[in-house]
Protein backbone atom coordinates (compact mmCIF):
# COMPACT_ATOMS: atom_id res chain seq x y z
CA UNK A 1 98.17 316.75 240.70
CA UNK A 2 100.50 319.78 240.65
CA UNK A 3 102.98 317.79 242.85
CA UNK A 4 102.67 315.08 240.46
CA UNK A 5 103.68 317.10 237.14
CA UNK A 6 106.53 318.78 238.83
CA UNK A 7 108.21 315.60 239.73
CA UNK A 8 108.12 314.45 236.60
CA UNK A 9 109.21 317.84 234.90
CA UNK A 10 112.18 318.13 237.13
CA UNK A 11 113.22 314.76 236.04
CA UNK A 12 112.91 315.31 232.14
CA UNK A 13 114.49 318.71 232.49
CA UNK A 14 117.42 316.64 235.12
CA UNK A 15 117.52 314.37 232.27
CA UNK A 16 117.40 317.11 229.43
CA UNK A 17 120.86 317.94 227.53
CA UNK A 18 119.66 321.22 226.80
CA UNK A 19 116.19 323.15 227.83
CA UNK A 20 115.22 326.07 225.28
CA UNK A 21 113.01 328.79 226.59
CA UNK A 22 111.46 330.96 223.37
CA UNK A 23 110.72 334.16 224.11
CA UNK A 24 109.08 337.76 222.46
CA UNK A 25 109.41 341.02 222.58
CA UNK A 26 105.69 341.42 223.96
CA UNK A 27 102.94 339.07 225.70
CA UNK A 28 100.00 339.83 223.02
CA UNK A 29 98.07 337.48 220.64
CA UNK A 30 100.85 339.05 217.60
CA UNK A 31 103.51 337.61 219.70
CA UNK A 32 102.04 334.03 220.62
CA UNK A 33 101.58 333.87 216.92
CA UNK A 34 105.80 334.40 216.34
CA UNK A 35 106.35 332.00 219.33
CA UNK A 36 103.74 329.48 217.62
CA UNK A 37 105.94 330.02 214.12
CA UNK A 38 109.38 330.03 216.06
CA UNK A 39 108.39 326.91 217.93
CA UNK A 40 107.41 325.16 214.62
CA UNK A 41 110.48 325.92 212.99
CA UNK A 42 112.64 324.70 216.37
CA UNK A 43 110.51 321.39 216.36
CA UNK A 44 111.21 320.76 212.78
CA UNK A 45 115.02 321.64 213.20
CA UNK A 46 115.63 318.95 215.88
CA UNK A 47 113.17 316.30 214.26
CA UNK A 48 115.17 316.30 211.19
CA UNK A 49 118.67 316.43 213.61
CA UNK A 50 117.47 313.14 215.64
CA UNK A 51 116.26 315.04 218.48
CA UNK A 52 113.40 314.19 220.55
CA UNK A 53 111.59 317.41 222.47
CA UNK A 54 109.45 317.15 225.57
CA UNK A 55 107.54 320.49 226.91
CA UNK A 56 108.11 321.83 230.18
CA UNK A 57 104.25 323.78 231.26
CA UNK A 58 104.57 324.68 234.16
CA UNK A 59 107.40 327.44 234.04
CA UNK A 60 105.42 329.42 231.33
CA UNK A 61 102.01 328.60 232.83
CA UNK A 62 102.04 329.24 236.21
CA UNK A 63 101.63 332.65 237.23
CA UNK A 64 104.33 332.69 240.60
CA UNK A 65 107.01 330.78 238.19
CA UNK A 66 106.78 332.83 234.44
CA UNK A 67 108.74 336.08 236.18
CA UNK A 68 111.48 333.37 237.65
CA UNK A 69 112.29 331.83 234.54
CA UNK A 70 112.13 335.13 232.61
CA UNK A 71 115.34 336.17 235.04
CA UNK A 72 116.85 332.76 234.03
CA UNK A 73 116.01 333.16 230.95
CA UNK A 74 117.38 336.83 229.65
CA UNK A 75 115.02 339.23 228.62
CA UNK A 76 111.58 338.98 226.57
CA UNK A 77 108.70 337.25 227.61
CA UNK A 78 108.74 333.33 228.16
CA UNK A 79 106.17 331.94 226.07
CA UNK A 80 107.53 328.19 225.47
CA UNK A 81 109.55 326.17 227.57
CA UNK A 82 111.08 323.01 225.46
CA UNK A 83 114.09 319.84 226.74
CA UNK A 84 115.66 318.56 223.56
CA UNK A 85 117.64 315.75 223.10
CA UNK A 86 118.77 312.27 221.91
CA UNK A 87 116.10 309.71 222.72
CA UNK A 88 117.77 305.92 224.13
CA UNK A 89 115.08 304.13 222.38
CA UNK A 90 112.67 304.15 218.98
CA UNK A 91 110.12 306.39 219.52
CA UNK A 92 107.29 304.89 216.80
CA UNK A 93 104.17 307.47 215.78
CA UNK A 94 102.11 309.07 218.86
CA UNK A 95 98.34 307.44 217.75
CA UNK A 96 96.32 309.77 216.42
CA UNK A 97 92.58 309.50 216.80
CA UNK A 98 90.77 309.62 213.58
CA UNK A 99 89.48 312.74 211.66
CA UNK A 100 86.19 312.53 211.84
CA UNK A 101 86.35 311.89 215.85
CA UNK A 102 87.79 315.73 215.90
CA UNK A 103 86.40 317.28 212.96
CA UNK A 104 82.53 317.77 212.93
């Protein structure tokens, strides 16, 4: 499956005007929290720009690939990975299952 996922990351980041990597300071649950807030504020930003975001995973995830993209990156921690950009099509609302399926 891992095969799978890359292949299709490397074509939305090949396809990606512009990738954003968030980073902190440290790598503790304090600093997740300011990526979490950071990331909210980014998603917002572009939603209200036009922008459509897809998440890149794997860089941030995988153990052998986090110190890689922190030298691409600059320096901090890489907690998010994040392509933005204009979408060719509509994008209508992701379904959402209902509350009470996810809420007990």
């Amino acid at each position: 499956m891992g095969g799978w996922i890359a292949k299709k990351d490397r074509k939305l980041a090949d396809s990606s005007p512009l990738i954003v990597v968030l980073s902190t300071d440290g790598d503790e649950t304090r600093d997740w929290l300011l990526a979490g807030q950071a990331l909210g504020r980014l998603l917002l930003t572009a939603c209200r720009r036009g922008l459509q975001a897809c998440y890149f995973n794997q860089p941030v995830l995988v153990a052998s690939l986090r110190p890689q993209l922190r030298d691409l990156a600059g320096p901090g921690f890489p907690q998010v990975c994040v392509g933005l950009g204009h979408c060719d099509k509509e994008i209508g609302p992701i379904p959402r299952r209902p509350l009470e399926d996810v809420i007990q």
